[in-house]
N, C-alpha and C. Protein backbone atom coordinates (compact mmCIF):
# COMPACT_ATOMS: atom_id res chain seq x y z
N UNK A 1 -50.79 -38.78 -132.85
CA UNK A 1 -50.02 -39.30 -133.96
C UNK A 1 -50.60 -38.83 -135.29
N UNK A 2 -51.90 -38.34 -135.27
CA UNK A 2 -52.69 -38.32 -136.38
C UNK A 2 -52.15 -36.70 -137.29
N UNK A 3 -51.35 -35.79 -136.13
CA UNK A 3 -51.40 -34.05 -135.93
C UNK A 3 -50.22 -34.17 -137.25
N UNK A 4 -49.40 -35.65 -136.71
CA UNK A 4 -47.49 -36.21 -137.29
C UNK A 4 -48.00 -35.57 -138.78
N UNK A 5 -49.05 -36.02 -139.57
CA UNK A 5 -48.85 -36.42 -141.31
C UNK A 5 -49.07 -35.17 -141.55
N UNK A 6 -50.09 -34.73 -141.53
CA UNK A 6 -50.29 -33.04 -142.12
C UNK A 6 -49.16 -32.21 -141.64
N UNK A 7 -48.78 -32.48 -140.22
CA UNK A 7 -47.47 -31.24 -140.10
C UNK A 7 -46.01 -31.53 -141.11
N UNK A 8 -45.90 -33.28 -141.65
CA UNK A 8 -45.30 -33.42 -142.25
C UNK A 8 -45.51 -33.19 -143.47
N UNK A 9 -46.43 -33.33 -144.27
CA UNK A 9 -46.60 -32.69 -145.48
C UNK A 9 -46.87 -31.01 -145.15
N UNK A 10 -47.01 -30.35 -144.53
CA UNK A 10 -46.25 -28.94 -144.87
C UNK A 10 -45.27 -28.54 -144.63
N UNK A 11 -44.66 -29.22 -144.16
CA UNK A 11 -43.14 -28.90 -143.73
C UNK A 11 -42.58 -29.88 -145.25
N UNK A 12 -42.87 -30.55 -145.60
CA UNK A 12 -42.02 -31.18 -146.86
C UNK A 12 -42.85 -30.36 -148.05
N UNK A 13 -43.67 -29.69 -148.16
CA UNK A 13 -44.31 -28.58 -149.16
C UNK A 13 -43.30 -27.31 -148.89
N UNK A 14 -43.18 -26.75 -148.08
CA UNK A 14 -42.35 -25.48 -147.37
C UNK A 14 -41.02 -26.39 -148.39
N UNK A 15 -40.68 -26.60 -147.86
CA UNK A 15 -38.68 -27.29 -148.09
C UNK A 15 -38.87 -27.54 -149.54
N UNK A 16 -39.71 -27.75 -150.22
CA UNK A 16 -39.58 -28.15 -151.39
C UNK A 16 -39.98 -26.68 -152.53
N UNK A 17 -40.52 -25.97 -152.27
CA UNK A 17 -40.90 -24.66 -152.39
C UNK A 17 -39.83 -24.04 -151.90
N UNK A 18 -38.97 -24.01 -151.13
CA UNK A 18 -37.85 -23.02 -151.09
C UNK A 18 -36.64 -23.88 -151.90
N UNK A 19 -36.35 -24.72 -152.01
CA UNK A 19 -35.65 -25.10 -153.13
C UNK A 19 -35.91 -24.95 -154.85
N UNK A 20 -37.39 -24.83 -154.67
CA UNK A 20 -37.50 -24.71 -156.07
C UNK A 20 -37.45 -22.96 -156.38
N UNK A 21 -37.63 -22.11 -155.41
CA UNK A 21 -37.98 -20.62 -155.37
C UNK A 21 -35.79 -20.49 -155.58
N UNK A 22 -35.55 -20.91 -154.93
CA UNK A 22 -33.99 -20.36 -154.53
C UNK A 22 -32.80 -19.83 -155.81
N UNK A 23 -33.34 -20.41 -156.53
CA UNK A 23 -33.17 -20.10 -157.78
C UNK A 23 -33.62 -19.54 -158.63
N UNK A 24 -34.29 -18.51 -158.26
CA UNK A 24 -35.28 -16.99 -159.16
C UNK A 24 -34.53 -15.78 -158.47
N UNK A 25 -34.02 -15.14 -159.50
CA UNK A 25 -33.68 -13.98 -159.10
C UNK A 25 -33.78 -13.04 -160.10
N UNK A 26 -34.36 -11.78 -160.03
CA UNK A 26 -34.11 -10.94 -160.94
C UNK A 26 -32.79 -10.17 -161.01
N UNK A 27 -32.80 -10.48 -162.45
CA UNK A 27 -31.24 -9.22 -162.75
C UNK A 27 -31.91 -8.20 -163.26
N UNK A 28 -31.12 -6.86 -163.20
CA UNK A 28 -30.91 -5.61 -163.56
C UNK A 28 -30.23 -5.88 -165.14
N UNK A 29 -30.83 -4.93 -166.13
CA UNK A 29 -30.07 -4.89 -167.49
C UNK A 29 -28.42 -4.68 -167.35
N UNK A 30 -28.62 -3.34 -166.38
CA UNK A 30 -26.91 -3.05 -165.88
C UNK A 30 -25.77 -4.17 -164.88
N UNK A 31 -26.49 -5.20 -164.55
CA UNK A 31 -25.96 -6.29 -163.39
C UNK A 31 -25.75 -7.33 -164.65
N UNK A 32 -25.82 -7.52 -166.12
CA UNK A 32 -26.03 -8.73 -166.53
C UNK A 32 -24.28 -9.00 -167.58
N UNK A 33 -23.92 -7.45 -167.56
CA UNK A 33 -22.65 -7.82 -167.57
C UNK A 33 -21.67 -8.50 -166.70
N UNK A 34 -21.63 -8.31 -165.72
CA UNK A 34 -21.14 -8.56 -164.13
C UNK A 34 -21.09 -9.79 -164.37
N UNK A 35 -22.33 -10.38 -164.56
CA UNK A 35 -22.63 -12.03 -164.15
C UNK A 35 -22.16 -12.59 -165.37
N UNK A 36 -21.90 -12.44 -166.43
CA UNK A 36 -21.88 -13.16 -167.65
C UNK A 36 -20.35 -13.08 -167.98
N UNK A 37 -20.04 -14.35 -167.94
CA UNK A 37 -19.06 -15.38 -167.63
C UNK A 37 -18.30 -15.50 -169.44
N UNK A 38 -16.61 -14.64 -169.87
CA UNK A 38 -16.36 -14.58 -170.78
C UNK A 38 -16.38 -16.44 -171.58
N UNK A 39 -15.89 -17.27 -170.07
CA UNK A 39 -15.61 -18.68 -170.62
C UNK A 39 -17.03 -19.08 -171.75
N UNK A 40 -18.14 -18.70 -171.33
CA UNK A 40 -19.54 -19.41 -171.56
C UNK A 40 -19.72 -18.69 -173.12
N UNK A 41 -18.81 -17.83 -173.55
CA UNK A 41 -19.39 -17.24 -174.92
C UNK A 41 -18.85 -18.59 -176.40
N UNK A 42 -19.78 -18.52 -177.19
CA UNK A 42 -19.44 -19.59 -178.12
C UNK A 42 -18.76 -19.63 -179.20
N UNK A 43 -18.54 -18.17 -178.94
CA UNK A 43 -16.85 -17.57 -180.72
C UNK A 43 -16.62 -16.63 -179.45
N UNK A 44 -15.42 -16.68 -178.68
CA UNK A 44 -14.90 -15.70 -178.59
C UNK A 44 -13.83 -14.90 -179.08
N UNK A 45 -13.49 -15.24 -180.27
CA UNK A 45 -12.44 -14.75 -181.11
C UNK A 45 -12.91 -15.21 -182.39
N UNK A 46 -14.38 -13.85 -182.81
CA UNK A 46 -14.72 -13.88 -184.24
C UNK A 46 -14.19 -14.49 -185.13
N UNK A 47 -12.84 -13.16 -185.77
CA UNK A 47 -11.69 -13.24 -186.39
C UNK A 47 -11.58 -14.60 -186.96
N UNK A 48 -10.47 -15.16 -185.63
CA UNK A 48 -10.06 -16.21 -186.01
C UNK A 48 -10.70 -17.82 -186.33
N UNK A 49 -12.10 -17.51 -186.00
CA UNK A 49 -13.61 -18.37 -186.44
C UNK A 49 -14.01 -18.28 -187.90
N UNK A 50 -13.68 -17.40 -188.39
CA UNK A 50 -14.12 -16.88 -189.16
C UNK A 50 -13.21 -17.43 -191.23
N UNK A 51 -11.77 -17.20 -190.26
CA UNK A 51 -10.88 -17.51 -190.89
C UNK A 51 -10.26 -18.61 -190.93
N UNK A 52 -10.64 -19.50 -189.47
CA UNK A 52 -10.90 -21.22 -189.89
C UNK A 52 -11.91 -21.85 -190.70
N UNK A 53 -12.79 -21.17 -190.79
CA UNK A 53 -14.18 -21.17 -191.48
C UNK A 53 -13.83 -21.29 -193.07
N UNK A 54 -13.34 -20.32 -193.34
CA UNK A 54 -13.01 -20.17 -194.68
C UNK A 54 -11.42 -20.99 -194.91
N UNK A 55 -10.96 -21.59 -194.60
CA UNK A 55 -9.56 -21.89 -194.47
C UNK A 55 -10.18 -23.77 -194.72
N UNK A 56 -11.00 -24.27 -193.95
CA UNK A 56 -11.65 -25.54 -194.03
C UNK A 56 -12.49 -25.17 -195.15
N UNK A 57 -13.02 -24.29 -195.34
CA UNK A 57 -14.03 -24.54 -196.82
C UNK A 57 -13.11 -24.62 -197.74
N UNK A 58 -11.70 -23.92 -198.28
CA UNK A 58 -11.22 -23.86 -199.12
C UNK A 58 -10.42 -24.80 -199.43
N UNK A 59 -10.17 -25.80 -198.37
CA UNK A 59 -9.02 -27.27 -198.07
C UNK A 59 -9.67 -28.15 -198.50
N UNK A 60 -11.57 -28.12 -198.02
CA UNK A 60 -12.35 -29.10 -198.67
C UNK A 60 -13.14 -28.92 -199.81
N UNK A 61 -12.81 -27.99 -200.30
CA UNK A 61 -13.86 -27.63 -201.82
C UNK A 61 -15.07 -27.48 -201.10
N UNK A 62 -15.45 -27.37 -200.13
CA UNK A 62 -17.09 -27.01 -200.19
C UNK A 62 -17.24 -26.23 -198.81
N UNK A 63 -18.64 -25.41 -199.00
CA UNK A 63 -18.86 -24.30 -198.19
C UNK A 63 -20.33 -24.60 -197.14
N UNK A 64 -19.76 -23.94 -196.17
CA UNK A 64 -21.18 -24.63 -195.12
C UNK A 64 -20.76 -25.89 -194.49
N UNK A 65 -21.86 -25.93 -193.67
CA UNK A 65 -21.90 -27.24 -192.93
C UNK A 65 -20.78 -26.83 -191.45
N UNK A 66 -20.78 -25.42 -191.46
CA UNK A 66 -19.58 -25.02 -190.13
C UNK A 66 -20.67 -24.06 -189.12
N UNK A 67 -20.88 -24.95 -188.02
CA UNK A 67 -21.56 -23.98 -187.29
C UNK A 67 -23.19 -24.19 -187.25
N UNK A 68 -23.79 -24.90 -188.66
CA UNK A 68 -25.37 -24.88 -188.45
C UNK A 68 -25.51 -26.01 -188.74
N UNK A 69 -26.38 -26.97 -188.77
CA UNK A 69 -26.74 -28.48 -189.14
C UNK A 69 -27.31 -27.60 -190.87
N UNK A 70 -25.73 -28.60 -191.44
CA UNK A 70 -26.52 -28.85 -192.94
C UNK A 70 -25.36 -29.86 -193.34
N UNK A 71 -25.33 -30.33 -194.75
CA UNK A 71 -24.51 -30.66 -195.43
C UNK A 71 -22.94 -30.10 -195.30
N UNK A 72 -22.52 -30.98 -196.04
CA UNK A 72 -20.92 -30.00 -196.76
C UNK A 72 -21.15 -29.83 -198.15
N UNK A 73 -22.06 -29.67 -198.48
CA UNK A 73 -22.49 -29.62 -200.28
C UNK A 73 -22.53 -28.08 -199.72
N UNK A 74 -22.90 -27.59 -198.61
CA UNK A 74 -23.34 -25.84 -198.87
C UNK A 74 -24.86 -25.67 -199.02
N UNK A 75 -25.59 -26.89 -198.77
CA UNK A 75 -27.16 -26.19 -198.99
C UNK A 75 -27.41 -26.35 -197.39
N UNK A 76 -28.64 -25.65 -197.33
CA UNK A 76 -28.79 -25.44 -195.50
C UNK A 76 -30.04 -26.03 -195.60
């Protein structure tokens, strides 16, 4: 009964080590287009970011505060 604990703590070391490993993988520079997912981008339509941007600054009299933590006074 004594053989039970050590074979169980490496067998629960093993299992826990391949769960934590299972999720490392190297990418290739050329593979990282492939994987990269258009949904996950955070402006995907510059342009029209750009021109809400300025369209809300000009409705509210003030500039900034779109996109970075600051004010709406415009200081950062």
């Amino acid at each position: 009964m004594t053989s039970a604990v050590p074979r169980f703590f490496v067998l629960a070391s093993c299992l826990l080590a391949m769960v934590l490993l299972a999720g490392c993988a190297t990418v290739q520079p050329w593979q990282r287009g492939r994987l990269a997912d258009p949904e996950m981008m955070f402006d995907p339509d510059a342009s029209n970011t750009a021109y809400m941007t300025h369209w809300q600054e000009a409705r509210e009299g003030a500039a900034g505060g779109f996109g970075v933590q600051s004010g709406g006074c415009g200081c950062k």
